[in-house]
Every structure is written in C-alpha cells, then in structure tokens.
N, C-alpha and C. Protein backbone atom coordinates (compact mmCIF):
# COMPACT_ATOMS: atom_id res chain seq x y z
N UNK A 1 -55.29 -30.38 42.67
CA UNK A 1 -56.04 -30.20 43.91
C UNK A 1 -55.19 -29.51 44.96
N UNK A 2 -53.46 -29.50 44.85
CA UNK A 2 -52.69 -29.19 45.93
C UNK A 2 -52.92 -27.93 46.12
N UNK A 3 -53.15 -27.20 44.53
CA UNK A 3 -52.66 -25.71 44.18
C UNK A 3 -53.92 -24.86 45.30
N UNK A 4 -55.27 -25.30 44.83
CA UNK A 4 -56.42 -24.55 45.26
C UNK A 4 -56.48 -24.56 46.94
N UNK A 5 -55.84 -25.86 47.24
CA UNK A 5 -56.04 -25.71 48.62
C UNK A 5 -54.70 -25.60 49.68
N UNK A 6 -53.56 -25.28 48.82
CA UNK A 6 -52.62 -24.36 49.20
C UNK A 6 -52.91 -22.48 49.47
N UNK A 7 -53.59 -22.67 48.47
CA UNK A 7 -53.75 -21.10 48.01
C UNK A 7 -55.32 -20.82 49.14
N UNK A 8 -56.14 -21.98 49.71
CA UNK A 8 -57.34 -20.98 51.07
C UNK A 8 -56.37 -21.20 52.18
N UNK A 9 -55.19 -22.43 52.33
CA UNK A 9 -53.85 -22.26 53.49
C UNK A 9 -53.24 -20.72 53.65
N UNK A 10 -52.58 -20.76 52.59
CA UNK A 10 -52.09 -19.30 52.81
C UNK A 10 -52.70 -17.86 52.86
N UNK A 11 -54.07 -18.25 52.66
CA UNK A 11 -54.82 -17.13 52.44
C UNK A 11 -55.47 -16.97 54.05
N UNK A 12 -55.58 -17.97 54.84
CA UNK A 12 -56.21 -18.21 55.69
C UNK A 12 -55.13 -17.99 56.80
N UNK A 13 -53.39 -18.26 56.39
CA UNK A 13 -52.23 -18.14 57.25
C UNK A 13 -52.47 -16.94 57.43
N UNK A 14 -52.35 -15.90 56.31
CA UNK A 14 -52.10 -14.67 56.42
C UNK A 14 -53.44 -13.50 57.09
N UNK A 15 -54.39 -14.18 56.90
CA UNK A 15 -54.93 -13.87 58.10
C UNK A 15 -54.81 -13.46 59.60
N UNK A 16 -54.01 -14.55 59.55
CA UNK A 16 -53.59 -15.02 61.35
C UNK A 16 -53.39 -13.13 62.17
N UNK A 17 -52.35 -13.07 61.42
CA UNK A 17 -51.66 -11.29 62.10
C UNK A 17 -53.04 -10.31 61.39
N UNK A 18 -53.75 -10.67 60.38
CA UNK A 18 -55.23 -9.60 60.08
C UNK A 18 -56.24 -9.81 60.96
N UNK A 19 -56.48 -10.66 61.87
CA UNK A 19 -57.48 -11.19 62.69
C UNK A 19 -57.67 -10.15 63.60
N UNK A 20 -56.59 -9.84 63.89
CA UNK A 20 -56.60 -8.98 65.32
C UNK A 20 -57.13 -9.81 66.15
N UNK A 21 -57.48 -8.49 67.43
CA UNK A 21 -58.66 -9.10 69.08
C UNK A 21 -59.37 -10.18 68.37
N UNK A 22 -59.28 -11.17 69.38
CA UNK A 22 -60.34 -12.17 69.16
C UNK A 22 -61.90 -11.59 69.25
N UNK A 23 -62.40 -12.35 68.41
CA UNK A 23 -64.15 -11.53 68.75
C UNK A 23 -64.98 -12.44 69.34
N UNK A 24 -65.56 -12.40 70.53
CA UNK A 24 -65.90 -12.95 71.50
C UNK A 24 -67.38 -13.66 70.35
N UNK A 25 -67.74 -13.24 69.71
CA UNK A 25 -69.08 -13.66 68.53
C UNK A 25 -68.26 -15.41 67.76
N UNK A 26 -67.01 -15.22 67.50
CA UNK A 26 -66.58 -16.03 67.09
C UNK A 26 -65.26 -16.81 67.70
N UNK A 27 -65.71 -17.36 68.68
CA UNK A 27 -64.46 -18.20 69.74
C UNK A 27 -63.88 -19.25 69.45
N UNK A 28 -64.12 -19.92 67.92
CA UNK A 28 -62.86 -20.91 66.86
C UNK A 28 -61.86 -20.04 66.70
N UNK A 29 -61.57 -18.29 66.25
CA UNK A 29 -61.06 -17.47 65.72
C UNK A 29 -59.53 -17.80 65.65
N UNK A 30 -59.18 -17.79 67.26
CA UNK A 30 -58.17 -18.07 67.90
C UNK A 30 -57.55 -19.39 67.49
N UNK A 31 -58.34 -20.69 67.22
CA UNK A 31 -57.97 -22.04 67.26
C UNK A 31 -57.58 -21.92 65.43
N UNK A 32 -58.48 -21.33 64.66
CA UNK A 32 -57.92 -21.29 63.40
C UNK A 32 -56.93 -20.80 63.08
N UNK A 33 -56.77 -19.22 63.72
CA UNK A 33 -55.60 -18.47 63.18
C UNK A 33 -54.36 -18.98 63.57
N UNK A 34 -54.30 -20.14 64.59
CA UNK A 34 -53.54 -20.60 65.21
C UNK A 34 -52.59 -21.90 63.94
N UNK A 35 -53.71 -22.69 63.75
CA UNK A 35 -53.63 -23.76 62.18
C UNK A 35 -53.43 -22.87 60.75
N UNK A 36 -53.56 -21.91 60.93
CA UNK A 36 -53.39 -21.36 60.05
C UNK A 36 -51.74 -20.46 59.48
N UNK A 37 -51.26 -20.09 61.05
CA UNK A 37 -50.34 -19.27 60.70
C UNK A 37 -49.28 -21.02 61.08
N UNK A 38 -49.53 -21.86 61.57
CA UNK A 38 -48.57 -22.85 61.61
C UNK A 38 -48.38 -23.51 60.26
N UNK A 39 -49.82 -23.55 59.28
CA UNK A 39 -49.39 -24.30 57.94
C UNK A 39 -49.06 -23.03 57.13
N UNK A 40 -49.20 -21.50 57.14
CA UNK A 40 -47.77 -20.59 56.37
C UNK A 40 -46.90 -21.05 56.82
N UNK A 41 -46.29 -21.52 58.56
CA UNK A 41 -44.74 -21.51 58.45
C UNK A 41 -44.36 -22.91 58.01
N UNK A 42 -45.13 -23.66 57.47
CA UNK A 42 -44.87 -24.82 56.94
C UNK A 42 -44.32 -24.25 55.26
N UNK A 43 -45.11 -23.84 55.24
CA UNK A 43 -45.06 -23.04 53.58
C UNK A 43 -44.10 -22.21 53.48
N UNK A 44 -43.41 -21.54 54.32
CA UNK A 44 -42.25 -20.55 54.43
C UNK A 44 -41.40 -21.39 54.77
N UNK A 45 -41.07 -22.47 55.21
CA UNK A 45 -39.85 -23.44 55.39
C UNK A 45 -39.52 -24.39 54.40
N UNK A 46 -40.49 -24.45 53.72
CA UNK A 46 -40.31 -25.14 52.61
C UNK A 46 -40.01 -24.20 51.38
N UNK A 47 -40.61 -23.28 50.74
CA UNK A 47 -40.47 -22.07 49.96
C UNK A 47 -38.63 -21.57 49.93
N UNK A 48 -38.70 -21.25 51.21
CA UNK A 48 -37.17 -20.21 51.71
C UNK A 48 -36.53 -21.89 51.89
N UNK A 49 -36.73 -22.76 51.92
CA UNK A 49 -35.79 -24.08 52.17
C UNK A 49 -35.06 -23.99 53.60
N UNK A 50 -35.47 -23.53 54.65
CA UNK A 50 -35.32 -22.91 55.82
C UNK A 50 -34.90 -24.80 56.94
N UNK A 51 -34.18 -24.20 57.67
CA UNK A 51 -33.42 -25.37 58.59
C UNK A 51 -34.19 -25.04 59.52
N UNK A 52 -34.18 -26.69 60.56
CA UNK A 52 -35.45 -26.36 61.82
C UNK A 52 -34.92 -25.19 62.40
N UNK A 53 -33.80 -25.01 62.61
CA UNK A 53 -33.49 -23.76 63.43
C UNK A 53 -33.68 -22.24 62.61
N UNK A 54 -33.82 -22.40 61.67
CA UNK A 54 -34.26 -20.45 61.03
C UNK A 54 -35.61 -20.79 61.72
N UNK A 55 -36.31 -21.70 60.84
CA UNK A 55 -37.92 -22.05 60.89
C UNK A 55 -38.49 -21.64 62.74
N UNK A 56 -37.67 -21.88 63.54
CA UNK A 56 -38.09 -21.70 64.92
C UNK A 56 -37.55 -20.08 64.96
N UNK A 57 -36.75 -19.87 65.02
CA UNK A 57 -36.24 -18.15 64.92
C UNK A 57 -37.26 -17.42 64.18
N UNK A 58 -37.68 -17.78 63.17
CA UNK A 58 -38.62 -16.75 62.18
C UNK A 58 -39.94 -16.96 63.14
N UNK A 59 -40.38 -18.60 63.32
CA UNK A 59 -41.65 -17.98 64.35
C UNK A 59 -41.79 -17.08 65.38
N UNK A 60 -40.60 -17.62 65.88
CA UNK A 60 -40.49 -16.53 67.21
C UNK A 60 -40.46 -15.01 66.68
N UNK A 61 -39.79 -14.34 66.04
CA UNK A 61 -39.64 -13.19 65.63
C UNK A 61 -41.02 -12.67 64.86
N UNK A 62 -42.08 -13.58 64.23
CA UNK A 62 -43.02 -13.33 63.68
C UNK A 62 -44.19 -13.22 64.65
N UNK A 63 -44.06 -13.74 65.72
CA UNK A 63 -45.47 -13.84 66.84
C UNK A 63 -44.74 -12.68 67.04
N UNK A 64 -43.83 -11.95 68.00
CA UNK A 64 -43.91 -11.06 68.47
C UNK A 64 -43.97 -9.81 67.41
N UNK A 65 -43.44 -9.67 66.38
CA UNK A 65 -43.91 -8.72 65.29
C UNK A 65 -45.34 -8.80 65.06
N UNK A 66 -45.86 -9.88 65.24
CA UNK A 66 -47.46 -9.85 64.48
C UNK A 66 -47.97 -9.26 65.85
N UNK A 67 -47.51 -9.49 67.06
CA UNK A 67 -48.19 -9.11 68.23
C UNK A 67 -48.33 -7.65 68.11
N UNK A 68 -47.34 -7.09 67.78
CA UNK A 68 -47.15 -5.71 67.88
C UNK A 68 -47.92 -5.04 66.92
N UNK A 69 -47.83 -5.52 65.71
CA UNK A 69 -48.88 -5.41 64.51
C UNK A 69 -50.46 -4.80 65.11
N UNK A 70 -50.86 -5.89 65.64
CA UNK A 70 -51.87 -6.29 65.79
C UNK A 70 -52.63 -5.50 67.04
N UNK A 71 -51.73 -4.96 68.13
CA UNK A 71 -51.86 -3.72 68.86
C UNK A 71 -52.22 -2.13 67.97
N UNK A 72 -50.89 -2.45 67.00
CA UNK A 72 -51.25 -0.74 65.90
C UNK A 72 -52.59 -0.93 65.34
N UNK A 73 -53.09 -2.35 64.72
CA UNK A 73 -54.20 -2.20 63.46
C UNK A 73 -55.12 -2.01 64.73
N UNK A 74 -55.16 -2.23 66.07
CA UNK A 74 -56.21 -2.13 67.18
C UNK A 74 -56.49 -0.35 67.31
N UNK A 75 -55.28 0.17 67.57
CA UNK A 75 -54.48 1.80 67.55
C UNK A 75 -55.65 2.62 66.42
N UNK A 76 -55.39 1.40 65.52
CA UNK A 76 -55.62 2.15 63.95
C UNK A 76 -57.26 2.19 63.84
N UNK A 77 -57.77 1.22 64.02
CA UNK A 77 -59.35 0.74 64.40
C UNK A 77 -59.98 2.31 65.41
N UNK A 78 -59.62 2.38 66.48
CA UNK A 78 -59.90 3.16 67.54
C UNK A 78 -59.52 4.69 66.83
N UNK A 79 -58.57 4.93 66.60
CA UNK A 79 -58.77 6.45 65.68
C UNK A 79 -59.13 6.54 64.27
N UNK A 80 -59.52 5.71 63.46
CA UNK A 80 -60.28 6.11 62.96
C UNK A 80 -61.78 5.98 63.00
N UNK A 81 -62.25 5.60 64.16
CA UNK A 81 -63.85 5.53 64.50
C UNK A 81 -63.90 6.52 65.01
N UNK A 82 -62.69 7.48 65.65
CA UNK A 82 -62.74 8.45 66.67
C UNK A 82 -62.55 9.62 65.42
N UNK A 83 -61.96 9.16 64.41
CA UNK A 83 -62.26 10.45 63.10
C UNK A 83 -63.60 10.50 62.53
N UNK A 84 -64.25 9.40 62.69
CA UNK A 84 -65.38 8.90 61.47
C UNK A 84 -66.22 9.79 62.49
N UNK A 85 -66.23 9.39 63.42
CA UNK A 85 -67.48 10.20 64.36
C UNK A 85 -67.27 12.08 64.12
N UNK A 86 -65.94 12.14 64.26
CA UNK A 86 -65.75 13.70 63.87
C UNK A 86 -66.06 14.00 62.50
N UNK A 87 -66.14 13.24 61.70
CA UNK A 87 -66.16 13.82 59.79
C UNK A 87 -67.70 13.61 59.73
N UNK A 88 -68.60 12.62 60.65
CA UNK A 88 -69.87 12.52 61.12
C UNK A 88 -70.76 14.01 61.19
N UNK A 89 -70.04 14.63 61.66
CA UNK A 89 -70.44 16.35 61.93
C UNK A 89 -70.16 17.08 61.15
N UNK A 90 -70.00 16.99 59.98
CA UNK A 90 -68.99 17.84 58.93
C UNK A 90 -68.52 19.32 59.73
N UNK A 91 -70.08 20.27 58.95
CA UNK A 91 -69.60 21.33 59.55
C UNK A 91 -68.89 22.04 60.90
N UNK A 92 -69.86 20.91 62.41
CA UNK A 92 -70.01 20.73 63.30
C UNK A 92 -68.52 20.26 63.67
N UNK A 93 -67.47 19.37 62.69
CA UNK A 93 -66.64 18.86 63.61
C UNK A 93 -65.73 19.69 63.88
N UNK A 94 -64.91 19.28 65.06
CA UNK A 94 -63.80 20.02 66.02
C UNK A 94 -62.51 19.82 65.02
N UNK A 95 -62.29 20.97 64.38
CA UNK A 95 -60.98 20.78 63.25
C UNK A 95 -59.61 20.39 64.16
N UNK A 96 -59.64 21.03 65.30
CA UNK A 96 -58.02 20.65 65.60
C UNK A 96 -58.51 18.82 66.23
N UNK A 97 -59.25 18.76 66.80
CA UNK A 97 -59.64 17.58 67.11
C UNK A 97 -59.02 16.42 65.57
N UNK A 98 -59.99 16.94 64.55
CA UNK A 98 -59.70 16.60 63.03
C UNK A 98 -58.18 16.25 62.76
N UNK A 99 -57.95 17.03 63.14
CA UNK A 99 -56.31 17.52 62.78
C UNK A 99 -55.59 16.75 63.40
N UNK A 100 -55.61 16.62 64.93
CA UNK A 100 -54.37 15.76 66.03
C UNK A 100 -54.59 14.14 65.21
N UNK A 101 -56.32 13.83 65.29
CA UNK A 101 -56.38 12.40 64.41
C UNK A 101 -55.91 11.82 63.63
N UNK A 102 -56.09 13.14 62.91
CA UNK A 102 -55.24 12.91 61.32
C UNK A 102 -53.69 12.33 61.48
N UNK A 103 -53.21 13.47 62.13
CA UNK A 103 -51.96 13.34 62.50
C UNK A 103 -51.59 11.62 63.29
N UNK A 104 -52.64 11.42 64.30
CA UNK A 104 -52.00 10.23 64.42
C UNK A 104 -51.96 9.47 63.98
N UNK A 105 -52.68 9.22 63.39
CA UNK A 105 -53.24 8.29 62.13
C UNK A 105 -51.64 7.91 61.12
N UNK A 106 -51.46 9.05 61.10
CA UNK A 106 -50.02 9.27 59.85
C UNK A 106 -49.27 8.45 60.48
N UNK A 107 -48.83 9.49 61.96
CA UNK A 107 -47.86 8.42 62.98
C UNK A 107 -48.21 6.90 62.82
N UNK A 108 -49.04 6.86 63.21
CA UNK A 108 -49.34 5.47 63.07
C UNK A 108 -49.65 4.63 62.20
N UNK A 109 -49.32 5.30 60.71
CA UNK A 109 -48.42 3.86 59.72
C UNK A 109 -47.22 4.12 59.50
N UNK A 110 -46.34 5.40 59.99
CA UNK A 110 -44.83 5.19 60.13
C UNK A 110 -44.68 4.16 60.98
N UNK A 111 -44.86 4.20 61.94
CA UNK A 111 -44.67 2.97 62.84
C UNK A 111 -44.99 1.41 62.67
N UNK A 112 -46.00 1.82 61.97
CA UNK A 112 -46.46 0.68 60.61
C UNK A 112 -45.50 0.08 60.46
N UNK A 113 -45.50 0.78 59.23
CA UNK A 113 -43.90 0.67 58.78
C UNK A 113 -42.50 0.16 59.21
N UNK A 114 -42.66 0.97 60.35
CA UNK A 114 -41.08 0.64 60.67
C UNK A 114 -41.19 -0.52 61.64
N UNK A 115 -42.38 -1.11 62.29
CA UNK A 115 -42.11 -2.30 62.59
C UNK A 115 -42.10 -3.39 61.62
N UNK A 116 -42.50 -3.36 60.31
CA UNK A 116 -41.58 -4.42 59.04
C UNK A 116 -40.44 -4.25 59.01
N UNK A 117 -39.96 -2.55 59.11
CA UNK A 117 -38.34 -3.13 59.04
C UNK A 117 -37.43 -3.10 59.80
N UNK A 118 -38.14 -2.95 61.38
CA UNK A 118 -37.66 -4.21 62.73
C UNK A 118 -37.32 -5.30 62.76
N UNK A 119 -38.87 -5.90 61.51
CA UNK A 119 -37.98 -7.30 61.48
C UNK A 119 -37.81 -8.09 60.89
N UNK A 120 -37.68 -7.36 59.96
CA UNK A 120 -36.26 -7.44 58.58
C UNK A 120 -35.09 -7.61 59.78
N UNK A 121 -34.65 -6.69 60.22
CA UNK A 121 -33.50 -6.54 60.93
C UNK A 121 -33.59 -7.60 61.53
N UNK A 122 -34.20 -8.06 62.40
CA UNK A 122 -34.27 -9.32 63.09
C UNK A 122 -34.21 -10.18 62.81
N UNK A 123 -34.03 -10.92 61.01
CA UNK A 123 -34.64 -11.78 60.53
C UNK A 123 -33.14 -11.73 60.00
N UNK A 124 -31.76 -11.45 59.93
CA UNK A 124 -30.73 -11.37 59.87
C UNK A 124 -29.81 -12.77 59.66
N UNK A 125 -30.30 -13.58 60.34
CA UNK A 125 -30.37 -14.73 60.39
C UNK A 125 -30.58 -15.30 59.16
N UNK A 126 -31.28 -14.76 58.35
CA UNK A 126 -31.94 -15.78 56.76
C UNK A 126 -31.13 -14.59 56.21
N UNK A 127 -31.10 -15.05 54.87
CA UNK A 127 -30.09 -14.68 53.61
C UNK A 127 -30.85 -13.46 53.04
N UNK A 128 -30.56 -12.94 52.24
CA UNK A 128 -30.94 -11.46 51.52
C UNK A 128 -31.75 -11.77 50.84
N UNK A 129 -31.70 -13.15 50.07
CA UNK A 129 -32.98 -13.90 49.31
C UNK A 129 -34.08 -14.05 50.04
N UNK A 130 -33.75 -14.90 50.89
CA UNK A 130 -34.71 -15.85 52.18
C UNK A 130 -35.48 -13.78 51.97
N UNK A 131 -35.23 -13.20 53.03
CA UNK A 131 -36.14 -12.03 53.62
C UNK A 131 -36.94 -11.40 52.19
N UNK A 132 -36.19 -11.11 51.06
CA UNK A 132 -37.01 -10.71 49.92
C UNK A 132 -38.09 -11.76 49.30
N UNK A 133 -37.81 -12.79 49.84
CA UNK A 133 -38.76 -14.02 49.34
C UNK A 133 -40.06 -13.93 50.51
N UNK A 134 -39.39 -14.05 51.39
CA UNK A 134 -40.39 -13.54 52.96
C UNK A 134 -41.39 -12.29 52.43
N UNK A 135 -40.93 -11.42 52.18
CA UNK A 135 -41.77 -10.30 51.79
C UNK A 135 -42.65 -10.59 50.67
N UNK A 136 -41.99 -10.97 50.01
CA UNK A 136 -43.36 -11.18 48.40
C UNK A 136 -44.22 -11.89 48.59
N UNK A 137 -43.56 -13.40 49.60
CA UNK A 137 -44.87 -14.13 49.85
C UNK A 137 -45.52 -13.47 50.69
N UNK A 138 -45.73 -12.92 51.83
CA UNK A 138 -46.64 -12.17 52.95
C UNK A 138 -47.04 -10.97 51.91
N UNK A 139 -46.28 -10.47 51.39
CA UNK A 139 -47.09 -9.17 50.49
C UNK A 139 -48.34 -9.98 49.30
N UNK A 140 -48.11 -11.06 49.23
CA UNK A 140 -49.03 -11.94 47.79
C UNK A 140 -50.57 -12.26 48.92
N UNK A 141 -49.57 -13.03 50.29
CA UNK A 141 -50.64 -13.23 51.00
C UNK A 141 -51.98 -11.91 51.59
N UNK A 142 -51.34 -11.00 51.77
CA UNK A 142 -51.91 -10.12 52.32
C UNK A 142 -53.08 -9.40 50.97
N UNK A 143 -52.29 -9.34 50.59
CA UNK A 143 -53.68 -9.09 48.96
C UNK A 143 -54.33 -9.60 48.80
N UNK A 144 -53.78 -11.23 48.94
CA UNK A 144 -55.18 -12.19 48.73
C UNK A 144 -56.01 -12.28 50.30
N UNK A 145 -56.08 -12.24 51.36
CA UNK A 145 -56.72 -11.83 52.01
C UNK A 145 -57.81 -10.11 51.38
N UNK A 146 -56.94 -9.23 51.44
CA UNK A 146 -57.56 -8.18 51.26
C UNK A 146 -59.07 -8.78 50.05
N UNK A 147 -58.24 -9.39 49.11
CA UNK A 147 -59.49 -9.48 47.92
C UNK A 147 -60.28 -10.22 48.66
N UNK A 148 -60.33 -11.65 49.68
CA UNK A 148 -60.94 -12.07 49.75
C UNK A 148 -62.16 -11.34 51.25
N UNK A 149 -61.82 -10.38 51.64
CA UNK A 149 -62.47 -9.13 52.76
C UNK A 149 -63.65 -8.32 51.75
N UNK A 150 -62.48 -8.08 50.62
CA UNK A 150 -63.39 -6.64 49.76
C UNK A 150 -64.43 -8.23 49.28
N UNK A 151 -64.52 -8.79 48.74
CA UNK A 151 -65.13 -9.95 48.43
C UNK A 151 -66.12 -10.39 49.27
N UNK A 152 -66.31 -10.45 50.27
CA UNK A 152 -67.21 -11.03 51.58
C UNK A 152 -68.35 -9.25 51.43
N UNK A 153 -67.10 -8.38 51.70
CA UNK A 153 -68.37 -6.76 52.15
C UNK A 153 -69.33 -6.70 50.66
N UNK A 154 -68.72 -7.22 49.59
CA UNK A 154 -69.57 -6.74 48.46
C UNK A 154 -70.95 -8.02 48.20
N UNK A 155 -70.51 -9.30 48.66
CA UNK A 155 -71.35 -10.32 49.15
C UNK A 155 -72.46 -9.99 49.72
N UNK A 156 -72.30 -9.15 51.10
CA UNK A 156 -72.97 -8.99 52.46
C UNK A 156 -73.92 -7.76 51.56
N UNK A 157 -72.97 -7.10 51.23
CA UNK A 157 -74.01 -5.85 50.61
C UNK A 157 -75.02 -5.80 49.48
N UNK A 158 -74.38 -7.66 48.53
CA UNK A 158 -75.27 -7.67 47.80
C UNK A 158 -76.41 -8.43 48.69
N UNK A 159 -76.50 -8.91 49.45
CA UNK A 159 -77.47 -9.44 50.08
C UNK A 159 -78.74 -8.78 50.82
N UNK A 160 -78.10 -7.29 50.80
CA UNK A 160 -78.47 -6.51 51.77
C UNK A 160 -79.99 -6.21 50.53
N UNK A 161 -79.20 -5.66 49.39
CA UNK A 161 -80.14 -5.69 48.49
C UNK A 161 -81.38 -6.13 47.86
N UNK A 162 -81.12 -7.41 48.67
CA UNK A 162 -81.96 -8.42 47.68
C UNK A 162 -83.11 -8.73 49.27
C-alpha cells in the first residue's frame, strides 16, 4: 500500500514547480502544491539520507529555483500563444514576427536550462551522489507528472467524443 501511495506523493510533489500561477478556478491549488512539495522533501531527505541542515538548504534553494522556473514556464506559456496565433495565419503570418518568437522561445530553454545548473551549483553543499540522485528523482518525477497530464488531455478528449 506504501508503494502506490508514495508514487500519487511524488507525483503530486513534482507538480508543485509544474503548477505554475495559481488559477483563480481552482483556489486549493496553492494549499496542495504546498503538501505536496513538503512530502517530496520528506522523500528527498530520506532517499539522499540528508541532515536537518542540507534538508533546510535544499528547500530554500529549491523554492527560489522553482520560483524562477515557474516565471520562464509563465515566459514560455505567453510566447507560444503569441506564436500559435501567428502560425494561426499561415500564409498571412508576419515571418520576422515568426522568427523573433521562435528565437525566443530557443532563448528561453537555454535559460531553462541553465537555471538547473544554477542549482546544481548551489546545491554544493550535498555530495556528487546526493545532486545525481536529486536529478533522477525530479527527472522520474517530472515524467510521471507529464504521463499523468498527457493522461487527463486524452481522458478529456475522450469524453469530448462520446
């Protein structure tokens, strides 16, 4: 029974930084992602075998990384609705318009990017293990979120059907 309901914990932790903006439709959002990213760092202190003091350092370093996160996937949201509306027009759309989007778009998963390995750097503190262990679990978590997203749209759509 531990396994299955470890596994909607962490699926539900890793959420927390996928949530983004709160959505005013759903005002628990906040109170869950909240229980949620506290029982991952339960699960990451126990996993990495982490002392109260990493365990408080990694939160701290993880709210403000997820904060920042969570500004880009906002970044990321906003240009590509601002592409979708341009690819909307095919022939009609404004190519350099097309083009700068594109472009930021790019920029904006280098930056992606390089805020994971901000804080990696930051996370200096835990051992070479600890951070590669950090990563596989948030990389395991983040998939299983993803499946459980692609999972809900193919739900909704079969519903749409019927």
């Amino acid at each position: 029974m531990r396994g299955p309901v470890l596994c909607v914990l962490l699926l539900a932790a890793s959420s927390g930084p996928l949530l983004g903006q709160a959505d005013p439709r759903m005002p628990h959002r906040s109170a869950v992602r909240e229980r949620i990213e506290e029982r991952f760092a339960e699960r990451l202190k126990e996993e990495l075998a982490l002392s109260d003091e990493q365990a408080a350092r990694l939160r701290a370093v993880a709210r403000e990384s997820g904060s920042r996160r969570r500004e880009l996937r906002l970044r990321e949201r906003e240009l590509r609705a601002a592409l979708d509306e341009q690819l909307e027009q095919e022939a009609a759309a404004d190519q350099d318009s097309v083009a700068r989007l594109t472009r930021r778009l790019l920029d904006l998963r280098v930056e992606y990017a390089e805020s994971w390995r901000d804080e990696m750097k930051k996370l200096s503190f835990l051992a070479p293990a600890q951070r590669a262990r950090l990563m596989v679990l948030r990389e395991r978590l983040l998939q299983r979120v993803h499946e459980m997203r692609e999972g809900r749209r193919a739900f909704r759509h079969r519903g749409d059907a019927h």
